[in-house]
Each structure stands twice: as C-alpha cells, then as structure tokens.
Protein backbone atom coordinates (compact mmCIF):
# COMPACT_ATOMS: atom_id res chain seq x y z
CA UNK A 1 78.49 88.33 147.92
CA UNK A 2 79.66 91.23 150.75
CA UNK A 3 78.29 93.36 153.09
CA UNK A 4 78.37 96.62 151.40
CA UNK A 5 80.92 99.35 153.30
CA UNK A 6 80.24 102.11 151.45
CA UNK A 7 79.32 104.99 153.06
CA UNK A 8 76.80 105.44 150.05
CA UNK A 9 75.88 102.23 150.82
CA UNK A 10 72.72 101.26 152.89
CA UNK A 11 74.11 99.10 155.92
CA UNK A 12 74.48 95.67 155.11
CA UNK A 13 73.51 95.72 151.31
CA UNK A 14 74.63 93.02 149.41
CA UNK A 15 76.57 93.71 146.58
CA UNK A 16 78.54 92.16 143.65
CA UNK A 17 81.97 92.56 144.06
CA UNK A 18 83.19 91.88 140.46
CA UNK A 19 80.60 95.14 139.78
CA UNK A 20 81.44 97.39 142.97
CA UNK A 21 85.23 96.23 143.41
CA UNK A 22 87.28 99.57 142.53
CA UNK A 23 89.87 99.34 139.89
CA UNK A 24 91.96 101.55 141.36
CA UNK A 25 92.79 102.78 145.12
CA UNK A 26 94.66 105.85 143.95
CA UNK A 27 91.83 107.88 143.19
CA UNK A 28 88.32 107.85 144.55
CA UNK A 29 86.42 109.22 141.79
CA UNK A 30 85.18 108.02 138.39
CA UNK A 31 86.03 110.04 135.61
CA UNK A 32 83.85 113.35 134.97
CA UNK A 33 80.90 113.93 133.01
CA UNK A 34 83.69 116.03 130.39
CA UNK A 35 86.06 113.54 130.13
CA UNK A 36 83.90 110.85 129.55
CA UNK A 37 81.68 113.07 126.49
CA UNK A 38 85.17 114.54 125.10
CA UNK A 39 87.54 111.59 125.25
CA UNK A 40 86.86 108.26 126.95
CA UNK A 41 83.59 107.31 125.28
CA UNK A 42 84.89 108.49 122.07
CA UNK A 43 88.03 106.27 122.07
CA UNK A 44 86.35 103.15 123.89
CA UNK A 45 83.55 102.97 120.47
CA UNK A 46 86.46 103.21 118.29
CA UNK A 47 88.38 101.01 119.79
CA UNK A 48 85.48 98.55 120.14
CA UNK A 49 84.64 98.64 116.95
CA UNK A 50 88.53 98.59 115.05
CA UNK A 51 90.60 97.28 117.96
CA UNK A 52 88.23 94.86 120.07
CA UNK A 53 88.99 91.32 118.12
CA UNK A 54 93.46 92.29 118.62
CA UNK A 55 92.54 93.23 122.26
CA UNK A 56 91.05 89.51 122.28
CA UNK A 57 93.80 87.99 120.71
CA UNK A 58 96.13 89.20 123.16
CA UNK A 59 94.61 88.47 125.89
CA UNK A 60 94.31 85.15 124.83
CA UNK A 61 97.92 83.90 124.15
CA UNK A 62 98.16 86.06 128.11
CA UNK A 63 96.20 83.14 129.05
CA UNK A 64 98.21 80.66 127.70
CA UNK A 65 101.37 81.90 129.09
CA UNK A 66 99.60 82.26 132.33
CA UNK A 67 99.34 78.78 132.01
CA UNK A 68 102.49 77.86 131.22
CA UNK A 69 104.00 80.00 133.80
CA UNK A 70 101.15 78.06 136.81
CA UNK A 71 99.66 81.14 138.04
CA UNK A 72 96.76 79.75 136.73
CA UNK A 73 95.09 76.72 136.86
CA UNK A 74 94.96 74.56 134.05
CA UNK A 75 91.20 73.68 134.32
CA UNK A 76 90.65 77.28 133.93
CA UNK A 77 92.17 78.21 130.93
CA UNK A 78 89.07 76.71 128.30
CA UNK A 79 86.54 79.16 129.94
CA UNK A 80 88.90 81.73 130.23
CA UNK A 81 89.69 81.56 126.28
CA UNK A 82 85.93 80.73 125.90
CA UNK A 83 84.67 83.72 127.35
CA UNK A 84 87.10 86.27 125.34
CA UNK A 85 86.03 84.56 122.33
CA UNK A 86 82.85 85.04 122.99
CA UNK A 87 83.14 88.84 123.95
CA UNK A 88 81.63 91.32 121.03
CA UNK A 89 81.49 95.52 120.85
CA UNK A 90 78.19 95.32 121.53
CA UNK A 91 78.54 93.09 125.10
CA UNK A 92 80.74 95.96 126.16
CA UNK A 93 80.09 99.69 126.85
CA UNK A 94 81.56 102.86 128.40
CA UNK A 95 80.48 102.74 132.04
CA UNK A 96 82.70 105.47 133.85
CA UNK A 97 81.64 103.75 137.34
CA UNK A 98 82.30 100.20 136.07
CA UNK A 99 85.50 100.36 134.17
CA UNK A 100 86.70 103.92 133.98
CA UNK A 101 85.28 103.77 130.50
CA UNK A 102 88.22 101.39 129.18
CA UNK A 103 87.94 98.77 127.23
CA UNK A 104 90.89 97.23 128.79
CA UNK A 105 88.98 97.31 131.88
CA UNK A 106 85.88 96.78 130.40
CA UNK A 107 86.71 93.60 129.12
CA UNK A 108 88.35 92.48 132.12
CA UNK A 109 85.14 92.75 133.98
CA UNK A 110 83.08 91.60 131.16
CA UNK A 111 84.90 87.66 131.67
CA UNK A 112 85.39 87.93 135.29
CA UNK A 113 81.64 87.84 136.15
CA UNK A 114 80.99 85.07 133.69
CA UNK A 115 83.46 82.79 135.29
CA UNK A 116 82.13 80.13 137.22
CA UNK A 117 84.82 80.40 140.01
CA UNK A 118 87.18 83.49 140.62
CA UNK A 119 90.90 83.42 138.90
CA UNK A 120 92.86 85.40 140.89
CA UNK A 121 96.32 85.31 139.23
CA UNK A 122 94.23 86.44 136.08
CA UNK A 123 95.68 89.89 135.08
CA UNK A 124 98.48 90.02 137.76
CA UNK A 125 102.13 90.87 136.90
CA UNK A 126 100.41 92.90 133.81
CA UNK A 127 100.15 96.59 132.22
CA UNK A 128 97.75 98.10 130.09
CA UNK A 129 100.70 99.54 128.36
CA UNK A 130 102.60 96.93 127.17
CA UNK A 131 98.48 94.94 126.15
CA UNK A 132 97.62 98.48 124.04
CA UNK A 133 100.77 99.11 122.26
CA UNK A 134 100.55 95.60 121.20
CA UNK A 135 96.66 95.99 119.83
CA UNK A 136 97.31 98.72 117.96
CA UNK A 137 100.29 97.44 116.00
CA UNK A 138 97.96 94.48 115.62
CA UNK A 139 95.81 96.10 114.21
CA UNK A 140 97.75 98.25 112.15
CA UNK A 141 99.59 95.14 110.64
CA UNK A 142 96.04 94.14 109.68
CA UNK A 143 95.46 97.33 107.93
CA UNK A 144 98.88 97.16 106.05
CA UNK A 145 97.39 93.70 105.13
CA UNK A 146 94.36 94.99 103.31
CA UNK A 147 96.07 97.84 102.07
CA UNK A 148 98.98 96.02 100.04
CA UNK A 149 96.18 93.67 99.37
CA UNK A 150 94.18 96.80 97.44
CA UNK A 151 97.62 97.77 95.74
CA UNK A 152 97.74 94.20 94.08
CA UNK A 153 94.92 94.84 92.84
CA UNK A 154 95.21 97.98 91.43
CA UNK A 155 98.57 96.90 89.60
CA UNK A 156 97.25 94.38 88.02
CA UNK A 157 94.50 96.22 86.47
CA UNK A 158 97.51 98.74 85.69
CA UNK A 159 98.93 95.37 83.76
CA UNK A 160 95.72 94.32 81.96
CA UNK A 161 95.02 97.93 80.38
CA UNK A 162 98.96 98.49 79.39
CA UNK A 163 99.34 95.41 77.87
CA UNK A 164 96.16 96.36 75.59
CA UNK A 165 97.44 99.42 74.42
CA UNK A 166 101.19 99.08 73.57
CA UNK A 167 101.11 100.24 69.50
CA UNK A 168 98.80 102.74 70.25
CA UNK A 169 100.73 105.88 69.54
CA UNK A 170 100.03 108.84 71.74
CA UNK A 171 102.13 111.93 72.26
CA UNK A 172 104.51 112.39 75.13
CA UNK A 173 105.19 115.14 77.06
CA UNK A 174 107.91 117.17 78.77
CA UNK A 175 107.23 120.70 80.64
CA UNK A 176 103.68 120.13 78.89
CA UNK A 177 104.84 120.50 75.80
CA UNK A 178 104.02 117.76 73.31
CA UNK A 179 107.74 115.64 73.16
CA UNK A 180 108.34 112.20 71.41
CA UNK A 181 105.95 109.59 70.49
CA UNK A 182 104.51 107.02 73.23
CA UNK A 183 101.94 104.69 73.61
CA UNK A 184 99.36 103.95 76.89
CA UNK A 185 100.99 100.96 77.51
CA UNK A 186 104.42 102.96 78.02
CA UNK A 187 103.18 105.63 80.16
CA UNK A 188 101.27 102.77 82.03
CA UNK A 189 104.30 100.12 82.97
CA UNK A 190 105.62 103.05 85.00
CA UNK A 191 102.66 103.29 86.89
CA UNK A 192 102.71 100.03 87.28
CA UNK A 193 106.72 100.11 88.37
CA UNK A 194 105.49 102.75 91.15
CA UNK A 195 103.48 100.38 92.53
CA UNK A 196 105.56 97.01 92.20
CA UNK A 197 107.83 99.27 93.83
CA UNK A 198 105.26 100.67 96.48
CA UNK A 199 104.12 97.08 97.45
CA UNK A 200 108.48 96.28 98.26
CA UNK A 201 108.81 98.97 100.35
CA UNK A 202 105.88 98.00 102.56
CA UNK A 203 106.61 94.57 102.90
CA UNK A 204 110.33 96.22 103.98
CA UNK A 205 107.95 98.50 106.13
CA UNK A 206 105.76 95.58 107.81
CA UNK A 207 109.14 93.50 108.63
CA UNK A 208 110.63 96.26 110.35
CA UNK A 209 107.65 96.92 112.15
CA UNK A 210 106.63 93.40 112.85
CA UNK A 211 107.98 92.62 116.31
CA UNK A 212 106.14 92.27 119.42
CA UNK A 213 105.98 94.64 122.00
CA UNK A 214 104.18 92.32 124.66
CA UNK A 215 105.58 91.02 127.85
CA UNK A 216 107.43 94.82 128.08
CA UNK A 217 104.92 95.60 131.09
CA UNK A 218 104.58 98.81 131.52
CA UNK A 219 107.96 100.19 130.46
CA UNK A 220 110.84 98.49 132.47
CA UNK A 221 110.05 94.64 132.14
CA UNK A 222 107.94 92.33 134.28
CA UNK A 223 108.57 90.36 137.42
CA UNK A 224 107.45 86.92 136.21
CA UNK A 225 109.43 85.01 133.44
CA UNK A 226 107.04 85.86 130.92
CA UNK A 227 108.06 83.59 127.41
CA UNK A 228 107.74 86.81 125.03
CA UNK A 229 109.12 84.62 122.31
CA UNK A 230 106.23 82.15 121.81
CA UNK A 231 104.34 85.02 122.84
CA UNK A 232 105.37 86.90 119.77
CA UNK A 233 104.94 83.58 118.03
CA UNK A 234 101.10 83.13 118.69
CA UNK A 235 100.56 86.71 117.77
CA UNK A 236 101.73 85.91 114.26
CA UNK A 237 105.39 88.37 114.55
CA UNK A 238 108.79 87.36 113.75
CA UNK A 239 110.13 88.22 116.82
CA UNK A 240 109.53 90.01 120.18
CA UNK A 241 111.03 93.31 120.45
CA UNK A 242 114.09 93.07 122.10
CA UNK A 243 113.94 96.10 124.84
CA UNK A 244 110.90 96.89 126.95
CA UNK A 245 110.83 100.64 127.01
CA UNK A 246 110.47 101.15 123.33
CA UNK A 247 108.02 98.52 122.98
CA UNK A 248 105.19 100.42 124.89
CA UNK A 249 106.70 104.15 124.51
CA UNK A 250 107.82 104.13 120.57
CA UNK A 251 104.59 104.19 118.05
CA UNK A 252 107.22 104.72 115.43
CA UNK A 253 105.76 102.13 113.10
CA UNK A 254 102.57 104.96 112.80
CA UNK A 255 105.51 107.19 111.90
CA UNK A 256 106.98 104.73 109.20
CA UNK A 257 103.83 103.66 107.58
CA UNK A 258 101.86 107.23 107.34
CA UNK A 259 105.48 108.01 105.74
CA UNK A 260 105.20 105.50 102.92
CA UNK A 261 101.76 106.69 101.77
CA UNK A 262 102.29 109.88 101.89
CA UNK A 263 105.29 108.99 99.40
CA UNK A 264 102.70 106.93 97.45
CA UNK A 265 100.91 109.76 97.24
CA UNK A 266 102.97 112.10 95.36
CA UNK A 267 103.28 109.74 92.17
CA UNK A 268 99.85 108.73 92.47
CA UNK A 269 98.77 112.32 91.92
CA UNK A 270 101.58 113.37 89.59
CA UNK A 271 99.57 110.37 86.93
CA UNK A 272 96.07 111.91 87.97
CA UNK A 273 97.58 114.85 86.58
CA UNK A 274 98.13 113.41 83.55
CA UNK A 275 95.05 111.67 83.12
CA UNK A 276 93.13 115.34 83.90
CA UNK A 277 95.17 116.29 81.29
CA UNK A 278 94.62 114.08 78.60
CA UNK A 279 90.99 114.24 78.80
CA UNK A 280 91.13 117.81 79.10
CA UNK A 281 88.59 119.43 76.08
CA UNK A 282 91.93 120.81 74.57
CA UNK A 283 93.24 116.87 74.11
CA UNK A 284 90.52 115.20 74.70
CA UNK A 285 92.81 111.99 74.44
CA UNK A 286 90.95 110.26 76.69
CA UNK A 287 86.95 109.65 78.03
CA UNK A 288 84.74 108.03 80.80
CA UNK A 289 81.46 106.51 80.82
CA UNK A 290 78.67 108.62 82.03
CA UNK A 291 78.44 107.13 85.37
CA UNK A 292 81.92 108.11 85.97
CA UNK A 293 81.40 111.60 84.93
CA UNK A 294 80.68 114.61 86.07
CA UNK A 295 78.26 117.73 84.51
CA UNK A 296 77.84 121.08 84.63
CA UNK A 297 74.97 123.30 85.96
CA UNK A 298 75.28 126.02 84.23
CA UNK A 299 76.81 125.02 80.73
CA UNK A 300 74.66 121.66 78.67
CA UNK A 301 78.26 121.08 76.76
CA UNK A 302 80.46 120.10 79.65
CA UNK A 303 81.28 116.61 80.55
CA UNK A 304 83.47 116.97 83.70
CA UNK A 305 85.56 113.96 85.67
CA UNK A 306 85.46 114.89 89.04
CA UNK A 307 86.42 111.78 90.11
CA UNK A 308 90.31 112.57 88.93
CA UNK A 309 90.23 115.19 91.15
CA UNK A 310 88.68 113.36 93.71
CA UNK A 311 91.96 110.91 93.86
CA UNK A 312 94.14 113.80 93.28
CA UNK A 313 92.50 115.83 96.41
CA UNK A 314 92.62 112.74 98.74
CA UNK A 315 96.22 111.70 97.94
CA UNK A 316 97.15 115.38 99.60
CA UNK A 317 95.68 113.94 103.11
CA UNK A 318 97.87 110.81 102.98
CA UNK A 319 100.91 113.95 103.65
CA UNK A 320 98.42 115.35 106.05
CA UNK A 321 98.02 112.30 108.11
CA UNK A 322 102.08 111.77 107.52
CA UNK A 323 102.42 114.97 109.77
CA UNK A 324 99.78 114.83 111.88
CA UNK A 325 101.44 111.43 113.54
CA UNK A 326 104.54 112.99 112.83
CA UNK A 327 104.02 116.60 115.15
CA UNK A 328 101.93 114.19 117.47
CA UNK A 329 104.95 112.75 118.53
CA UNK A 330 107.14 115.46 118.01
CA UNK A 331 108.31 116.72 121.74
CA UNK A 332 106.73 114.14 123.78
CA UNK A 333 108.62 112.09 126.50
CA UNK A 334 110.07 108.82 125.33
CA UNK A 335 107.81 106.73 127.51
CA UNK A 336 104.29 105.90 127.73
CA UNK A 337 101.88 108.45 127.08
CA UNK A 338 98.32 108.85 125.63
CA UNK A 339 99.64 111.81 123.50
CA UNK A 340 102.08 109.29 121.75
CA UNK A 341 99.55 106.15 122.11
CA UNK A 342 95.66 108.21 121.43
CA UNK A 343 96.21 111.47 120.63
CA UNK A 344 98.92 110.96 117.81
CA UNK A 345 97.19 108.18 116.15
CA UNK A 346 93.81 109.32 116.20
CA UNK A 347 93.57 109.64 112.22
CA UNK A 348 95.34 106.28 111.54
CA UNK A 349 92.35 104.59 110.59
CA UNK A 350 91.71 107.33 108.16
CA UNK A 351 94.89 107.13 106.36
CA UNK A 352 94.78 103.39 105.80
CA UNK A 353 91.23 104.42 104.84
CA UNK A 354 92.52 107.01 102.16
CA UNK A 355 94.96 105.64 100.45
CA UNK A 356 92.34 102.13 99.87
CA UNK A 357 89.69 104.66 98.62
CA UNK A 358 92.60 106.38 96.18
CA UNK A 359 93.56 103.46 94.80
CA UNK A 360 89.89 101.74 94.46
CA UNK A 361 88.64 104.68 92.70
CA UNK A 362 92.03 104.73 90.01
CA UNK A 363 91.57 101.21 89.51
CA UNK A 364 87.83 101.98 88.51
CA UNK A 365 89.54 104.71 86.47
CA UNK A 366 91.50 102.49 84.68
CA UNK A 367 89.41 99.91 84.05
CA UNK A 368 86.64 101.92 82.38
CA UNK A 369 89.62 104.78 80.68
CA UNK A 370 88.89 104.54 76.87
CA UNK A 371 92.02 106.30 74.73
CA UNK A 372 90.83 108.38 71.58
CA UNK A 373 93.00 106.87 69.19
CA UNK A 374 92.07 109.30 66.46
CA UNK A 375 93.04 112.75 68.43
CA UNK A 376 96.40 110.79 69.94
CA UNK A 377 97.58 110.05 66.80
CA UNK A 378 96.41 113.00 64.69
CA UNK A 379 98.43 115.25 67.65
CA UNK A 380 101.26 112.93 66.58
CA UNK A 381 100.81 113.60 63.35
CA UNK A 382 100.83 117.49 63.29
CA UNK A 383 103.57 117.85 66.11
CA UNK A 384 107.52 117.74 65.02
CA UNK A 385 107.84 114.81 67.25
CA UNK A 386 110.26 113.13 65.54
CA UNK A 387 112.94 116.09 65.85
CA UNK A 388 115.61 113.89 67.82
CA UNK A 389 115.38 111.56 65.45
CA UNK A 390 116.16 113.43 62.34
CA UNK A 391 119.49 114.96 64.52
CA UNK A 392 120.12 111.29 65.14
CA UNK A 393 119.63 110.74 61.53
CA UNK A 394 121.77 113.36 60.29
CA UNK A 395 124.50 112.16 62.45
CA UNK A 396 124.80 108.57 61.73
CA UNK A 397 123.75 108.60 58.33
CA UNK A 398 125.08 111.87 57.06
CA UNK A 399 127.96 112.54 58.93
CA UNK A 400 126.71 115.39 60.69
CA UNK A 401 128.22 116.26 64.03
CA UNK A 402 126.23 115.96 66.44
CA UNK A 403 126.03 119.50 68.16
CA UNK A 404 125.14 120.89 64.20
CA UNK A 405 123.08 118.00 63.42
CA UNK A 406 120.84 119.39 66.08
CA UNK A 407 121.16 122.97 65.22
CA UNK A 408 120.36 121.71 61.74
CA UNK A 409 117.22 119.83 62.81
CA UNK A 410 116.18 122.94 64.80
CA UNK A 411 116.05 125.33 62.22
CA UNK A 412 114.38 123.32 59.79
CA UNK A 413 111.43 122.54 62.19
CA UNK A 414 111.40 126.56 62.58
CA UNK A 415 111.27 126.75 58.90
CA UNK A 416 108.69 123.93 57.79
CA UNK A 417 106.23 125.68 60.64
CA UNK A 418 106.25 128.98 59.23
CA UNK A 419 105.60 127.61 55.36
CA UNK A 420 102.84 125.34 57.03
CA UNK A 421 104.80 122.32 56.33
CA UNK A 422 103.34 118.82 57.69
CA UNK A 423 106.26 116.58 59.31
CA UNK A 424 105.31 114.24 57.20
CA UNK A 425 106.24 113.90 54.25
CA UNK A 426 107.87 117.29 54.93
CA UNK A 427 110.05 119.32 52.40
CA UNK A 428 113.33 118.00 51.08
CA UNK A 429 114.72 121.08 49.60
CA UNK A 430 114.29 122.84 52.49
CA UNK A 431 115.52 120.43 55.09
CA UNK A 432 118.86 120.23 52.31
CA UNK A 433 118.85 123.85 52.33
CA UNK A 434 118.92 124.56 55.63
CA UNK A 435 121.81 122.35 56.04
CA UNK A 436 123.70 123.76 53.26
CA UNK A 437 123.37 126.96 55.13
CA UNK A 438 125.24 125.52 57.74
CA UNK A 439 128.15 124.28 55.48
CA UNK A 440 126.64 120.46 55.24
CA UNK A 441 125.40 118.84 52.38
CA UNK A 442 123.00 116.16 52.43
CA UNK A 443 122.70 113.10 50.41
CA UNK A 444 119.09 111.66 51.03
CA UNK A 445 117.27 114.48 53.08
CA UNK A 446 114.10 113.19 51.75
CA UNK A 447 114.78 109.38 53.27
CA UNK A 448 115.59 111.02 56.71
CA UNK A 449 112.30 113.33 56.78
CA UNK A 450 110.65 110.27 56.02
CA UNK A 451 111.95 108.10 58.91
CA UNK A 452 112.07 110.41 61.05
CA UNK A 453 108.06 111.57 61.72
CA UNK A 454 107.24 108.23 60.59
CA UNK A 455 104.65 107.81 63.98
CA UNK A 456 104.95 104.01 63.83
CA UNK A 457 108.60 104.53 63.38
CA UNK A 458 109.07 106.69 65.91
CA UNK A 459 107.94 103.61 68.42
CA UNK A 460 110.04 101.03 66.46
CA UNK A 461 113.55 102.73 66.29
CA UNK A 462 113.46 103.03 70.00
CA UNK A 463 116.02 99.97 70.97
CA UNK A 464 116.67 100.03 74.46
CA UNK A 465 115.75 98.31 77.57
CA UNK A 466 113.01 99.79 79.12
CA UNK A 467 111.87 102.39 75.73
CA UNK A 468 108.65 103.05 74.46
CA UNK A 469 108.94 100.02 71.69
CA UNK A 470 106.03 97.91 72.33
CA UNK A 471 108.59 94.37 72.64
CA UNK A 472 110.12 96.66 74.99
CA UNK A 473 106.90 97.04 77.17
CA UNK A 474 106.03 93.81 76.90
CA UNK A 475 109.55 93.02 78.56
CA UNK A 476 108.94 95.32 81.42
CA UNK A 477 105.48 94.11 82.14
CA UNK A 478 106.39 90.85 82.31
CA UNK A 479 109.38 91.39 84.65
CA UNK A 480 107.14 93.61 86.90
CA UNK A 481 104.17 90.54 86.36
CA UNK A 482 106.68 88.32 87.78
CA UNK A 483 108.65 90.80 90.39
CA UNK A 484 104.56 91.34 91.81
CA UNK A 485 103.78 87.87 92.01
CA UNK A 486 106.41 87.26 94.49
CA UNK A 487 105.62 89.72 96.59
CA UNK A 488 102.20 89.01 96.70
CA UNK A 489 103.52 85.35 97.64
CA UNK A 490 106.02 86.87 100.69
CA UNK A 491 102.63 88.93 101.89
CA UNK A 492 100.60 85.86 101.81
CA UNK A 493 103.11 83.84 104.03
CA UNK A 494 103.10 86.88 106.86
CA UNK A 495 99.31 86.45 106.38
CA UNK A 496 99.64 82.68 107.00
CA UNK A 497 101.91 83.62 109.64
CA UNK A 498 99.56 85.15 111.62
CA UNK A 499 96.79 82.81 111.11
CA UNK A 500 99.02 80.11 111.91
CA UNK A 501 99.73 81.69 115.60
CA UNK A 502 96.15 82.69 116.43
CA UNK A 503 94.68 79.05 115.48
CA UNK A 504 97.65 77.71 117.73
CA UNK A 505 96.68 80.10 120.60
CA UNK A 506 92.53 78.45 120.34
CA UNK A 507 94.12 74.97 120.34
CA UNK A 508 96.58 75.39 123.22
CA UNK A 509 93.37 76.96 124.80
CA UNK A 510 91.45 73.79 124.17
CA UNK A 511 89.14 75.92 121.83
CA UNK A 512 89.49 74.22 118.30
CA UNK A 513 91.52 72.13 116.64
CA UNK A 514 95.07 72.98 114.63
CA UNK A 515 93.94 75.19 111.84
CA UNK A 516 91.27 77.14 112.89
CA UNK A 517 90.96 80.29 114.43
CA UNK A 518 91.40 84.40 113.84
CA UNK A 519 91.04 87.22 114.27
CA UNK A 520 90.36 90.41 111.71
C-alpha cells in the first residue's frame, strides 16, 4: 500500500495500487460516458463472452516464453497460469476507471491482484496488437472448426437420402422446362459434390490462414528474442507468420473465409430453389411433415414450407457479410487499426452463425423430404422426355444423320402432341411418316418409340461416368464417401493439433499433465 497523491485524493489515503495505478500516462482521463455506452462496453461483453478462453490461451504460452526467456521467475509461472485459468466472463467487467473498459487490460488487472507477490517483467516487451490479432484468428479457426464440422454433417445426410432414391425416376429440368429423366439420388450426389468440394476449399482456406501472428508486437517486431516458433506451436498453428507488420495489420483471413461462404451460398440456394420448386402445388413432387410446414391465414387449403425460404433468405447474408468485411477494409491504412481489427469484423460471428443455421435447417430438410413417386413419374410419363434418345436412336440404328435425325425427332414430338399422342407407346406410322417426309425411311420406328420413352430406360441407357444411371450414382457416392472421409480425417488432425499445443502449454505451466487441457 501508498500514500495516495492524488489531488482527488484525501491526504495520506491508502490505496491499492494494482486498482489506482494508471494504465496509461498519455492521457489523464478515462474514457467518456459515450464511448463507453456506444463502443467499449459493447465490444468488451462480446469479446468476453466469444473471445475470453483464446485471450487466455495466449496469454498463457506468453507466460511460458516469459519463462524461457528469464524475465520471469520460474516459481512464478504455476500461479501465473493458475490464475488465467481460472479467469471467467463473469470475474471480469467494463470498468472505464479500472481498465479503460478492455479486456486486455481487464484481465491483466484481474491476475495481478491475485498474485501473492508482484511480477514485474509480466506484460513487458508486449502489445495489445500483436495479443488481439492473434485471439481473433483463434477464435475464428475455432469457428471454421465447427463450421466444416456442421458441413460433414450435412453431406452425409446428403449421402444417406441419395443413396435411397437412385431408381426413382423424376423429371429433370433445363430453363424450367421439364428435360430428360433423373432420379433424387442424381440430383442429390451433386449436392453432395458441392459440399465435398466446399469442405476442400476450407481446409485450403484454414491452412493458408493458419499461421501465427504473435510475437509481431505491435507492428515492427519486439526487442526481446521472443521464440515465435514454439509460440506458434503451443497455439496449435503450423507456423508463425513470417513478417510482423502483416501479422497485426492484415485481417485478411476475415476476408478469405466470409469469401468462401458467400460462394457456398450461391449453390446452396440455387438447390433450395429446386426443392421450392418441386414441392410447388403445380409439381407437388415433393412434401414435409407438418411440423416442418407452414399454413396460411387466410386460405384452409395451403400447406406452405417456409422453411425453404428461410435457407434461401439467409444464404443472401453470407454475400452480405462477404462485403461488409470486405468495404470494412477497403481504404484503410495497412497497419493497425480498430476499423480493420473491430469495426470490420463486427458481424463475423454472425456469418459463421449463418451459414451453421443454413446448413442445420437443409439437413433437417433432407432428412424428413419425402419424394411423390406417383406425380414424378406420371410427369415422366406424359412429357417427351426421351426426345434425345429417339435422335440418338435414329442415328445409330437407322442411319440417320445426325443433324436430320434431330429435325426428324422434333417434328414428330410436334406431331404426336397435337393428335394427343402418349410417348409411350406412341404412333409408328407417324413417327415413319414424318421421316419419310424428310427423305428417310425407317425400318423399326415402332422398336425406337419404344426405347426411347421407356422411363426406366431412359435411366439405364445412360453409360457414362458420372450419368444419371443408378450404378453410375452409386460410383459417385462412393468416391465422394471416400474423398469426405479424408478430409474429415485432415480436419481432425488440425483439431488434434491444437489440442496437442494447448495441453503442452498447461504442462510446461505445471498445470496438468501431457494430454489435458483446452480451450473452446
């Protein structure tokens, strides 16, 4: 304890210096009422609530490297570690007399009065720039976790319900007009590519983000030989990043990652589309259990699915957020800044949010989606599906060239619709003389109306890699079955990664054993 020398002060008041010491000597004031309400408080509960357990882990391996670096003592370093373990949001508030209402500060404080004798090296040679940056992208890296976590789920789900349905015929479309035969487990395995494909380009996403921006001070280095590649190590990254001024002054990796769900986005609503679609009443292909549904309050007949266009509507903010860190950033200085570090990233949370809720609420799509097999196949039934098969038809088989074999094909579909005709088993004579007009004469027009809207045909003739034949579906699921499971295997070792360095950090610290520890 001091004499207080305060002018505020009552002479010779004892005081607390770890409460009354002032953080800094630059200015003399706390900050205002206003920018405590509008910004400060605001940021220090989210942070406390999202950031608080990264903030810890930093500060932790800090303390080790202190340690190794004999600014502070040895016998220290247990309570030190102790006491930011023990640290929670709610041992911590916005005090704009106390700490400035940071929770960098804040915590800082929070330890120092709980330590039985004063560390004075603690927090010297440091920046709050170089500590922040490296929380967030902690914390981000988390979030990327969880998210490709929520994609694995979701294409597997994709997996189950395409491999139920691949001889179910359904009609395809192109510019929404009824096309060639396919089946739910077609249309499905290129969902489930999208997102085989999604989950590659974020683990290409969280490698390229994944290096450690600690150690970088507060833009141009620091003055003691700090080891920023075990650092790096015991934060669970694959390296530290090499120069210190992009470290605390790039938030690029926002930038990268917004990017790649906006991109999920536009697929992900481009099959919501299709799924409005199909259970639209004028297809009706498709249906949802009650508690998925949706009514109307004026008209008793209507059984609405909101919840399409409830993942349709929210994959438009993953764009949103895209640009919002994107024109954040746009302009600033390339250093430090709160624009770039607060201000930009302020609805990260809520795109990582987003895109977990749009793909939680598909998934439930999918799982409870029931296909009208009766209205998908009658629409195959009364649509000339099979029109690029009969040109096909008359080409290999007859001898048709191929330019009049489609002419050929054309005209006759023209024809059979205004007679009323049925694709199937269609009209011989007319199919023969329609070609005759045409200067062709056909030797078994019946056997190539009959193969050619044939609906279970239709899926069988189709022969190559990647078609709509169900052993052809089959081949694609499995490759993306096996394509997923090794991805899911490189996330889990970045996972175990991570672990791996914080449990190391808590046993260097004395806390626990090899093993143990974390932080999310």
């Amino acid at each position: 304890m001091v004499l207080a020398e305060d002018a505020d002060d009552l002479p010779g008041r004892l005081v607390n210096p770890a409460r009354t010491a002032p953080i800094s000597g630059r200015v003399s004031l706390p900050p205002s009422a206003l920018l405590h309400e509008e910004t400060l408080a605001p940021q220090f509960a989210y942070e406390a609530e999202h950031l608080l357990p990264w903030y810890v882990a930093v500060e932790k391996v800090l303390v080790v490297e202190y340690g190794r670096l004999g600014v502070v003592p040895e016998e220290r370093l247990t309570e030190l570690g102790r006491l930011l373990s023990e640290v929670t949001a709610e041992s911590l508030r916005a005090d704009p007399d106390d700490n400035m209402s940071d929770i960098a500060f804040a915590l800082e404080r929070h330890v120092e009065r709980r330590l039985t004798v004063p560390v004075p090296a603690w927090h010297v040679d440091r920046s709050r720039n170089d500590l922040q940056a490296c929380a967030q992208l902690l914390f981000a890296r988390d979030q990327l976790q969880r998210t490709a976590a929520e994609l694995t789920e979701f294409a597997r789900t994709v997996h189950r319900v395409a491999g139920e349905h691949l001889t179910l015929p359904m009609p395809g479309h192109t510019h929404l007009q009824t096309a060639q035969v396919i089946t739910p487990g077609f249309y499905l395995a290129a969902v489930g590519e999208q997102i085989v494909h999604t989950l590659g380009r974020l683990l290409a996403t969280y490698d390229g983000i994944d290096l450690c921006p600690l150690g970088a001070g507060a833009m141009a280095g620091q003055e003691l030989p700090w080891d920023r590649d075990d650092m790096a190590e015991l934060l669970g990254f694959r390296a530290a990043r090499p120069h210190a001024l992009p470290s605390v002054a790039s938030r690029d990796w926002a930038v990268e990652v917004t990017a790649e769900f906006s991109v999920l986005g536009v697929p992900l609503s481009r099959f919501a589309t299709d799924l409005m679609n199909w259970g639209s009443g004028a297809s009706g292909f498709v249906d949802l259990p009650d508690d998925m549904s949706g009514i109307s309050s004026a008209m008793p007949q209507k059984k609405n699915f909101p919840v399409l266009e409830r993942v349709r509507g929210r994959t438009a903010h993953l764009g949103a957020f895209h640009l919002d860190v994107v024109l954040g950033q746009r302009n600033t200085p390339y250093s430090n800044s709160v624009e770039v570090s607060k201000e930009a990233g302020a609805h990260l949370l809520a795109a990582f949010t987003a895109v977990r809720s749009v793909l939680r609420m598909f998934r439930a799509v999918l799982e409870n989606l029931r296909f009208d097999a009766g209205r998908m196949r009658a629409v195959c039934e009364r649509e000339y599906l099979g029109g690029f098969t009969l040109a096909n038809l008359l080409t290999l088989d007859e001898g048709v060239p191929w330019r009049r074999a489609q002419v050929i094909a054309g005209r006759y579909i023209v024809a059979a619709v205004e007679r009323g005709v049925a694709p199937s088993p269609g009209d011989a004579g007319l199919l023969r003389g329609v070609a005759a007009g045409h200067g062709v004469e056909l030797a078994d027009p019946g056997g190539a109306l009959a193969l050619a809207f044939d609906v279970e045909e239709s899926l069988r003739r189709k022969r190559s890699a990647g078609s709509a034949h169900p052993d052809a579906v089959r081949e694609v699921l499995a490759g993306q079955r096996a394509l997923l499971d090794e991805r899911c295997a490189e996330w889990e070792r970045r996972g175990a990664r991570v672990r791996a360095g914080l449990a190391e950090t808590d046993h260097r610290l004395g806390l626990a054993g090899p093993g143990s520890g974390g932080a999310g």
